[in-house]
Protein backbone atom coordinates (compact mmCIF):
# COMPACT_ATOMS: atom_id res chain seq x y z
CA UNK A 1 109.72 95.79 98.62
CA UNK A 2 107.64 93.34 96.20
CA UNK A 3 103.89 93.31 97.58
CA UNK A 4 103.19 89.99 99.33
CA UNK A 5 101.34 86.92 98.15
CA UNK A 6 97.71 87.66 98.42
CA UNK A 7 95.52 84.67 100.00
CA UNK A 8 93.28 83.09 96.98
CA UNK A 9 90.61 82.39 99.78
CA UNK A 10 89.42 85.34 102.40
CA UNK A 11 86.52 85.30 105.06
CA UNK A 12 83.38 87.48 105.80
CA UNK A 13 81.63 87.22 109.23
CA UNK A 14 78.80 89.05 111.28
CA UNK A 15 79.38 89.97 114.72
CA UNK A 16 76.02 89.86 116.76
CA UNK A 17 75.55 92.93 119.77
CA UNK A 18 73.54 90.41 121.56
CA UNK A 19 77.15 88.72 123.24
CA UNK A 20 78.68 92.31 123.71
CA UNK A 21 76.77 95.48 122.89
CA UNK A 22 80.30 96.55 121.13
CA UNK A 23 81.62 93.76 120.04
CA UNK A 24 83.82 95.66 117.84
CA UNK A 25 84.68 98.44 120.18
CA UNK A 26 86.43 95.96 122.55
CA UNK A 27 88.31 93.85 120.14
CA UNK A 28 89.29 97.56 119.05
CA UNK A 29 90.93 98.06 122.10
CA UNK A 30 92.54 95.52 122.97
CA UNK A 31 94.63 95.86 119.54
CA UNK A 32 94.94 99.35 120.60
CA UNK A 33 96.32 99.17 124.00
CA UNK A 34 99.08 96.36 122.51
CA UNK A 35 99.85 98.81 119.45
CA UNK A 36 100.57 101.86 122.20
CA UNK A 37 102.65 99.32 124.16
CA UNK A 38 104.84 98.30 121.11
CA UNK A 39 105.21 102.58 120.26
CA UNK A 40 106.41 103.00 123.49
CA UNK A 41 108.70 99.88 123.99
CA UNK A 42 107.00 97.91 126.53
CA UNK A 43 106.76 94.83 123.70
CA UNK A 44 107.21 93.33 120.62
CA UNK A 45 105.53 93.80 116.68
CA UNK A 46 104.63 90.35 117.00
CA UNK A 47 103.04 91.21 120.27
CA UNK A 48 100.59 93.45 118.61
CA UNK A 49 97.56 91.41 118.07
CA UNK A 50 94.09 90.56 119.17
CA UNK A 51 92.19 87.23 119.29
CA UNK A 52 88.76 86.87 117.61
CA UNK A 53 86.08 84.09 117.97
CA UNK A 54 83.58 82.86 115.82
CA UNK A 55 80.92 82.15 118.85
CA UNK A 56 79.08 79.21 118.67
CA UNK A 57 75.23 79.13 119.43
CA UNK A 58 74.00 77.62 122.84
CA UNK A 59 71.10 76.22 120.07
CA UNK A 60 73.36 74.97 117.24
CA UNK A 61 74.03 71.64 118.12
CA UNK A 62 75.89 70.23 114.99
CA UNK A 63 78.69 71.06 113.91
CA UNK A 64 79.62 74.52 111.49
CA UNK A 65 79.91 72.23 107.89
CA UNK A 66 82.51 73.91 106.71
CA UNK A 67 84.44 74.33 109.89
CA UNK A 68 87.70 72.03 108.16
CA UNK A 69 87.42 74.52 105.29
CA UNK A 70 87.96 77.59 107.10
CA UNK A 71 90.87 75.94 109.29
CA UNK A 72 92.45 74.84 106.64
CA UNK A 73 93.23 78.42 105.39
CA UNK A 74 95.59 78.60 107.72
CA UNK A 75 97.78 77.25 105.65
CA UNK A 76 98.09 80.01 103.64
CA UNK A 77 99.68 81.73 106.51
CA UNK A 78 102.97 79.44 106.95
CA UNK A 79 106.48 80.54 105.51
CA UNK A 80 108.98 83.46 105.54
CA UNK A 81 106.63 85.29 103.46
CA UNK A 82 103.07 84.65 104.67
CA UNK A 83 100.02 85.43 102.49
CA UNK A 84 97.83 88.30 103.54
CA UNK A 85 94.24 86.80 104.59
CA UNK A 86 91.41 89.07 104.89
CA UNK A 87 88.48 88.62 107.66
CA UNK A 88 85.27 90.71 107.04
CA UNK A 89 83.67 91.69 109.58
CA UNK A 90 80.53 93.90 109.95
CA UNK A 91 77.16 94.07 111.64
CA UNK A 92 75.07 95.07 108.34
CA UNK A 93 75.36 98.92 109.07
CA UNK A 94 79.83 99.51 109.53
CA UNK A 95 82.19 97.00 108.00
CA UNK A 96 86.19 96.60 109.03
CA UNK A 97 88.64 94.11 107.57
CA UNK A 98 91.22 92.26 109.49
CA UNK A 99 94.62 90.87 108.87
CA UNK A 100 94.53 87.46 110.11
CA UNK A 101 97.65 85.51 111.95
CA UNK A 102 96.32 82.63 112.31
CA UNK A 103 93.39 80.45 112.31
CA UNK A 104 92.85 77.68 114.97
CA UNK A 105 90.09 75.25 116.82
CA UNK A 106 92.12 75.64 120.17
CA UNK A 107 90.26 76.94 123.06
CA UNK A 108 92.06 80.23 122.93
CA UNK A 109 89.52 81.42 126.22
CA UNK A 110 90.86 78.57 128.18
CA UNK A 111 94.41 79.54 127.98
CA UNK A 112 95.34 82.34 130.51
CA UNK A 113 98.41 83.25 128.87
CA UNK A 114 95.77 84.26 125.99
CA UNK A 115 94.09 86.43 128.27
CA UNK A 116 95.56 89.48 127.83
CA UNK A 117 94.68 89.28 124.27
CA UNK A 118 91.22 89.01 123.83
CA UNK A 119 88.30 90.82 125.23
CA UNK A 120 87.43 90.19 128.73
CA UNK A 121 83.52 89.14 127.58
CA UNK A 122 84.39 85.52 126.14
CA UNK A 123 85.57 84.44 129.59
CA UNK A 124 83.23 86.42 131.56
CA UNK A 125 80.47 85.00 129.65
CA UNK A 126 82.37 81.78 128.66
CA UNK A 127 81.44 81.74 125.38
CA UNK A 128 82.07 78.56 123.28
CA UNK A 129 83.44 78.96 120.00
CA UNK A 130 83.90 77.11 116.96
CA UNK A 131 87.35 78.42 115.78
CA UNK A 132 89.50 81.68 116.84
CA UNK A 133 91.32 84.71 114.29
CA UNK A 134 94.28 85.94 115.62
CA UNK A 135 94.09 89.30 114.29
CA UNK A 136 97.50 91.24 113.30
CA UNK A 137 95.57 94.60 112.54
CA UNK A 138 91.45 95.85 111.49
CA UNK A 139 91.04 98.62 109.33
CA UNK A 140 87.43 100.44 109.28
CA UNK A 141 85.68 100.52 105.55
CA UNK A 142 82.00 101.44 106.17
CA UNK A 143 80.76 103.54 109.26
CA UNK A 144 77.17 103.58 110.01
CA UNK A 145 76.15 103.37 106.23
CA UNK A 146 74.33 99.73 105.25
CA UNK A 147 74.50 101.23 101.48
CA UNK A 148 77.90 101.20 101.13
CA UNK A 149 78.29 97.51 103.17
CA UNK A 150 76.32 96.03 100.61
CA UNK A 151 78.54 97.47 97.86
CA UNK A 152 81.84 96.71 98.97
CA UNK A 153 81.11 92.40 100.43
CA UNK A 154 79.31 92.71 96.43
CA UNK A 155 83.07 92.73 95.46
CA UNK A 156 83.71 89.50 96.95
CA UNK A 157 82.60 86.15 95.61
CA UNK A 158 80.60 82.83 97.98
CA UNK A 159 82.45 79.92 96.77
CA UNK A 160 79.67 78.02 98.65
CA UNK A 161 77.38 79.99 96.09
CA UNK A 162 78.73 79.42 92.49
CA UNK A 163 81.03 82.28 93.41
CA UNK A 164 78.10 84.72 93.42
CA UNK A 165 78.74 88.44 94.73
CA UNK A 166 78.33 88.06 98.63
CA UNK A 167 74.53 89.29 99.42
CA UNK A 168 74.18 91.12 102.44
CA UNK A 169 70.07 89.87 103.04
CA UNK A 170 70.16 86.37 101.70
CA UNK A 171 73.38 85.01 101.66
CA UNK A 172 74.90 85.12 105.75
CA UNK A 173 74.27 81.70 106.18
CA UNK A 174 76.73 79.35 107.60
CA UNK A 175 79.08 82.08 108.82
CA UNK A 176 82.07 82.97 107.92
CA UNK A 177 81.58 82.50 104.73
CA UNK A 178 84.73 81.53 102.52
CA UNK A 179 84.75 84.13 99.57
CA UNK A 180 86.82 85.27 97.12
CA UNK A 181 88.24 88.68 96.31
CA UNK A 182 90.21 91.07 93.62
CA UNK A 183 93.68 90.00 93.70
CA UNK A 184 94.80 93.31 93.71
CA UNK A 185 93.08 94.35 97.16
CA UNK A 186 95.70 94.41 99.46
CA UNK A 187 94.64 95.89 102.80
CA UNK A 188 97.72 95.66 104.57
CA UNK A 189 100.57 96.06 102.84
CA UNK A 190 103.73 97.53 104.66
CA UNK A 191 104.53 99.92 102.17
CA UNK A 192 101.55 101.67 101.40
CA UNK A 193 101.43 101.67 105.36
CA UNK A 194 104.28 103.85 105.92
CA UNK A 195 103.31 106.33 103.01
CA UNK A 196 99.44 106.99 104.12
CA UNK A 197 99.56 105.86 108.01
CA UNK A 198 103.16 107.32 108.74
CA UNK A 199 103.90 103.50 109.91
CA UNK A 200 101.23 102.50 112.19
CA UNK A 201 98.91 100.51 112.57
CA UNK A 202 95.61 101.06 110.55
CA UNK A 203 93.78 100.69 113.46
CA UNK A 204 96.05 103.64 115.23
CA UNK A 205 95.72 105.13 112.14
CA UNK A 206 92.04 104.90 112.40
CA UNK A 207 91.44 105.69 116.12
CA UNK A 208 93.08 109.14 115.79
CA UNK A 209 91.95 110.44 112.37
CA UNK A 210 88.65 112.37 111.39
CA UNK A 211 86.97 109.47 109.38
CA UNK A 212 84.03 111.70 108.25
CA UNK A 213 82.08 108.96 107.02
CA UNK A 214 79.16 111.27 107.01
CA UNK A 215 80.53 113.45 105.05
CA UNK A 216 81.06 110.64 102.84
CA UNK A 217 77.58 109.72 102.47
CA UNK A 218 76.88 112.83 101.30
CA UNK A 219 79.69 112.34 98.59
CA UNK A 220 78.74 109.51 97.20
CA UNK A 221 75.14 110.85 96.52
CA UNK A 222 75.52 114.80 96.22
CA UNK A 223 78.56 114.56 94.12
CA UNK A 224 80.49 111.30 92.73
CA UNK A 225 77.61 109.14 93.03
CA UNK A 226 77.19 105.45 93.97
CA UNK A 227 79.03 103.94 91.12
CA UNK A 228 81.82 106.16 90.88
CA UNK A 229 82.19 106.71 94.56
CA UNK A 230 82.99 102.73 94.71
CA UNK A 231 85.36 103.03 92.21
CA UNK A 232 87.59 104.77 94.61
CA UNK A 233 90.25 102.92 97.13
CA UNK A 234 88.58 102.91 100.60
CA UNK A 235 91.59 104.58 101.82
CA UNK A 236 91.20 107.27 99.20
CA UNK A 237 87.55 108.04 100.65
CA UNK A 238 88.45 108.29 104.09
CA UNK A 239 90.96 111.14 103.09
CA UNK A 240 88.80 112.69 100.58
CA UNK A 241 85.96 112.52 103.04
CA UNK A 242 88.58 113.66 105.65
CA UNK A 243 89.79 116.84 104.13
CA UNK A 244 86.29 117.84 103.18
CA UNK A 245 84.92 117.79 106.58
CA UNK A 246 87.69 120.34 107.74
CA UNK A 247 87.48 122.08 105.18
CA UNK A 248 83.33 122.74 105.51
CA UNK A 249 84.07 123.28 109.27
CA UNK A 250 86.93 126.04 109.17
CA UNK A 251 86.78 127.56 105.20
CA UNK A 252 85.33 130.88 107.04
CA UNK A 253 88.30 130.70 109.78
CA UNK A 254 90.91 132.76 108.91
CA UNK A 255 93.21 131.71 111.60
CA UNK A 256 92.79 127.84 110.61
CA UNK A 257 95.69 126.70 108.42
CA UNK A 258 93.36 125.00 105.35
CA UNK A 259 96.88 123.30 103.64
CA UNK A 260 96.14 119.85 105.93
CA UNK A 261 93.20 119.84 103.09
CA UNK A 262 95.76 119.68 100.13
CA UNK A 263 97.65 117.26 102.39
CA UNK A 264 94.67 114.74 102.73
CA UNK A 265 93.66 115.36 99.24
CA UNK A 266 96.93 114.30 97.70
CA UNK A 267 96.85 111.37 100.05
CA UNK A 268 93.53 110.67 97.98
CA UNK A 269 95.06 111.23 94.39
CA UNK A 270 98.25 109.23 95.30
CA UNK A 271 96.07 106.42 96.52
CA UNK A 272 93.74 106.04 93.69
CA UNK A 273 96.50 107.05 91.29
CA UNK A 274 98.11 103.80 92.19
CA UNK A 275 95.54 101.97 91.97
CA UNK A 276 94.54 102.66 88.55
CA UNK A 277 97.79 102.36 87.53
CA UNK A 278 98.41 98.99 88.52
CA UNK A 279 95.23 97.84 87.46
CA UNK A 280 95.94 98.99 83.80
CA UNK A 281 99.37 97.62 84.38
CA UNK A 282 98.43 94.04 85.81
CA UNK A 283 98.33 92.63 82.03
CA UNK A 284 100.98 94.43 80.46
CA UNK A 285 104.09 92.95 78.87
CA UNK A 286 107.41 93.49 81.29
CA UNK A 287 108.82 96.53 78.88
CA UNK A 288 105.81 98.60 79.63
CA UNK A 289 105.47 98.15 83.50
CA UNK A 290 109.04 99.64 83.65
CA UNK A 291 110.25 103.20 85.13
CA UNK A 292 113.76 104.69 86.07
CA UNK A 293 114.06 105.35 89.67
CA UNK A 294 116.90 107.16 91.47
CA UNK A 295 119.38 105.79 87.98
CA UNK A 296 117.96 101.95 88.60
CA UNK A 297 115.16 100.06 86.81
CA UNK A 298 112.25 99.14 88.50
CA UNK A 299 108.84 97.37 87.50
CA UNK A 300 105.91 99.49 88.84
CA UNK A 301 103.81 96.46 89.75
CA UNK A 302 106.46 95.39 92.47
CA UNK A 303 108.07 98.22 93.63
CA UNK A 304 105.63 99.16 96.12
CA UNK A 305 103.52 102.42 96.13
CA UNK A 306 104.69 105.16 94.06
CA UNK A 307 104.70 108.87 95.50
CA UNK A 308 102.68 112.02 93.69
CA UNK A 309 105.88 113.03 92.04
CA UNK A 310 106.88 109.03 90.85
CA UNK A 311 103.45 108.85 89.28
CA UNK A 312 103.96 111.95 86.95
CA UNK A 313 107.19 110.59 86.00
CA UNK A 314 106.53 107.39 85.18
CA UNK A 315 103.18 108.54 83.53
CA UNK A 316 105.28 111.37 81.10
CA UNK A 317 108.76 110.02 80.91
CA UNK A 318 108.03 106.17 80.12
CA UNK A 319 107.10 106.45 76.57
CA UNK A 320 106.21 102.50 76.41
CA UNK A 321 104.43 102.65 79.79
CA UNK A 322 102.40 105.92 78.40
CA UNK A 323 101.16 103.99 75.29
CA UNK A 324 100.34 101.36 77.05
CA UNK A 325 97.96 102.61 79.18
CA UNK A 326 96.65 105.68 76.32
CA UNK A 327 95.43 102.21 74.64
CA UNK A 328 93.95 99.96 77.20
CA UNK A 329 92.67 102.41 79.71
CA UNK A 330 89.35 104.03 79.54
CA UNK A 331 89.67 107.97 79.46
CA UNK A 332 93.28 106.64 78.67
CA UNK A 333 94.51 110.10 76.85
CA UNK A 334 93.30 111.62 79.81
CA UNK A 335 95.40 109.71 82.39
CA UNK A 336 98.36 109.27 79.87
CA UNK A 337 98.65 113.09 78.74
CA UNK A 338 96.77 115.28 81.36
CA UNK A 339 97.14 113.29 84.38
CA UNK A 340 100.71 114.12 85.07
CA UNK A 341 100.67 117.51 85.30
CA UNK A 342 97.84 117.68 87.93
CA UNK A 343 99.93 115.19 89.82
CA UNK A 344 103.20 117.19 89.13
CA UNK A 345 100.97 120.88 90.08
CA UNK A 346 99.36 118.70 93.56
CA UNK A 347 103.13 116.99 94.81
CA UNK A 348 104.78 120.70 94.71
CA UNK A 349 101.63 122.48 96.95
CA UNK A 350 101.68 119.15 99.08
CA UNK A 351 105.03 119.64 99.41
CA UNK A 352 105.07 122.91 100.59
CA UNK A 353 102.54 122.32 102.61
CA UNK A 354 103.59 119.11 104.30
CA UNK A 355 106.77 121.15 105.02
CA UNK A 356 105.97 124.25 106.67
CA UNK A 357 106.00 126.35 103.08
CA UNK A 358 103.49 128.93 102.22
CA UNK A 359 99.92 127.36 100.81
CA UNK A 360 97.37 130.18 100.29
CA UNK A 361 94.05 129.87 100.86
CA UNK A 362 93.05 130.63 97.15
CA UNK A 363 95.26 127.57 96.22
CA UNK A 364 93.67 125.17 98.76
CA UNK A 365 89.86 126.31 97.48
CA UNK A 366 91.34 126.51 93.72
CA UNK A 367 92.74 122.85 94.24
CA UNK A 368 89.56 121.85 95.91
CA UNK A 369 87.52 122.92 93.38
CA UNK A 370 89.47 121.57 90.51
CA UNK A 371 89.48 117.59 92.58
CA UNK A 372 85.66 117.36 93.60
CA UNK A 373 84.54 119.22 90.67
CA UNK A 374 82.99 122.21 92.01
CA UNK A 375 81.35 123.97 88.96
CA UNK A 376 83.77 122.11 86.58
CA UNK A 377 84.66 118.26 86.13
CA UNK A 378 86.43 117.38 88.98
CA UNK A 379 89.64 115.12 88.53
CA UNK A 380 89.04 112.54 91.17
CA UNK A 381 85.69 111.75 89.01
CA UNK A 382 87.86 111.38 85.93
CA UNK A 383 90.13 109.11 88.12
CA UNK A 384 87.20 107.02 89.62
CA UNK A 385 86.13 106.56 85.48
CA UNK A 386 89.63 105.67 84.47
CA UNK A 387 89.72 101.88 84.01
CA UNK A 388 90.78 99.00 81.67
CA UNK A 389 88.86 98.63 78.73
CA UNK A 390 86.20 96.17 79.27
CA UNK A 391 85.48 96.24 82.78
């Protein structure tokens, strides 16, 4: 399946603890309890959503400036094929992004057949507010960890600023702010779904995995360090971060099966291995963006997330692909020549151990060792260097 149309305009918006001490928690929820409905067949996909308003200030009296612009992005939402729209959210210490529906000035609190869909506070309290999200899914990026907040929103651009990086401490004025982001950064698509969250929704996804976001602090200054830790896919960290906190809690228990550590670390690799690839691929001429798949043809860029095994293949057997990136890649013989076999070596012990085969605990320390780096250079650090040329 081609990826969908990214949205040239997304959103990033504070939610304040003063209206609901967790604001978050109980939008959370109520996405929650309509995603366990739809897995157990007591409603629809379309059902699955949650409503979201931008609260309007007892003290503001005039009206948000930009108000038109904002509701006027919900235009990129119409069609067959509707464009995936980001919403930011944090609180200056965790940060989630949300797949937005649909954007309207309706009073969404005022409608009881709306009820069931939003968070019982905005009627309780009857809050005013100047527009509502209608919220398909949220995804969690940053846990307790300002740090990292201020270095992922510095990846998007204020158009109301010049398109400056969005500043955490300076720039939250007139919220949400209309910003710009990588056009690659797509948060939501199906595809990569299935693969990582086994088809449900990121906030299922979320709710019932070990995020270890600690553990990821500790990371990103012990061991990749800031920069290179943000070169990493969000979803790559969580599973890094993930594997590593079971496998610090249970490497001296013997009875603990450690292969759910090569599991989450391949879930890393494969993440971030698609990501560089398709970066390094975004400019390249049709012949070298091209791979054999099961006898067909397929471009890389469009085909959708490619599995461990996919990745070595089209890495090793596409000579004009290979060159390609060998020339325009940063640590490009690396990824072009050495690359492949760690991903061939990681998709046979995933497999095995995704499948009930035998993983020893050697491999699972040896393969450890070999990804963070532990007393050598890890891969994942050469991965997080690996870029175009230029950037």
């Amino acid at each position: 399946m081609p990826h969908p149309f990214l949205a040239s305009h997304h959103l990033v918006g504070v939610w304040n603890p003063s209206y609901e001490s967790d604001a978050m928690d109980a939008h959370i929820q109520v996405l929650l309890a309509h995603a366990r409905a739809f897995r157990d067949g007591r409603c629809s996909d379309d059902d699955v959503y949650v409503w979201w308003g931008r609260i309007r200030s007892p003290r503001r009296q005039a009206p948000l400036p930009h108000l038109p612009g904002i509701l006027a992005l919900d235009a990129q939402l119409q069609g067959d094929a509707p464009a995936e729209l980001h919403l930011y959210l944090t609180d200056y210490r965790s940060l989630y992004v949300a797949h937005v529906a649909e954007i309207t000035a309706e009073d969404i609190a005022g409608n009881p057949d709306d009820r069931e869909h939003l968070p019982a506070y905005y009627v309780r309290d009857r809050l005013a507010c100047d527009c509502w999200f209608r919220l398909w899914d949220i995804r969690q990026v940053v846990r307790e960890d300002t740090l990292a907040v201020i270095q992922e929103l510095r990846r998007l651009r204020n158009t109301r600023y010049d398109d400056h990086p969005v500043s955490l401490y300076g720039g939250m004025v007139d919220l949400p702010l209309i910003v710009r982001g990588d056009e690659s950064t797509r948060w939501f698509d199906e595809d990569v779904r299935e693969r990582l969250a086994d088809g449900r929704h990121w906030v299922e996804f979320d709710a019932e995995s070990a995020s270890g976001f600690e553990v990821q602090a500790d990371l990103r200054d012990n061991r990749f360090g800031t920069a290179l830790w943000s070169e990493l896919d969000p979803s790559a960290r969580n599973f890094i971060a993930t594997a590593e906190t079971l496998f610090r809690t249970h490497r001296r228990d013997a009875a603990f099966d450690l292969s759910v550590v090569v599991v989450g670390l391949a879930k890393a690799v494969e993440v971030q291995g698609n990501r560089v690839l398709r970066r390094l691929l975004d400019d390249a001429p049709p012949e070298a963006r091209r791979m054999s798949r099961d006898g067909s043809t397929i471009d890389v860029i469009n085909a959708g997330p490619l599995a461990l095994g996919e990745l070595a293949h089209a890495l090793d057997a596409e000579p004009r692909l290979n060159d390609w990136v060998r020339l325009h890649a940063r640590h490009g013989d690396w990824f072009a020549s050495q690359f492949p076999p760690i991903l061939a070596e990681l998709a046979d012990i995933r497999n095995r151990a995704a499948h009930g085969g035998r993983v020893t605990r050697d491999e699972v320390v040896r393969l450890r060792a070999a990804l963070l780096g532990v007393g050598q250079q890890g891969d994942l650090i050469h991965l997080a260097e690996t870029r175009r040329l230029g950037e």
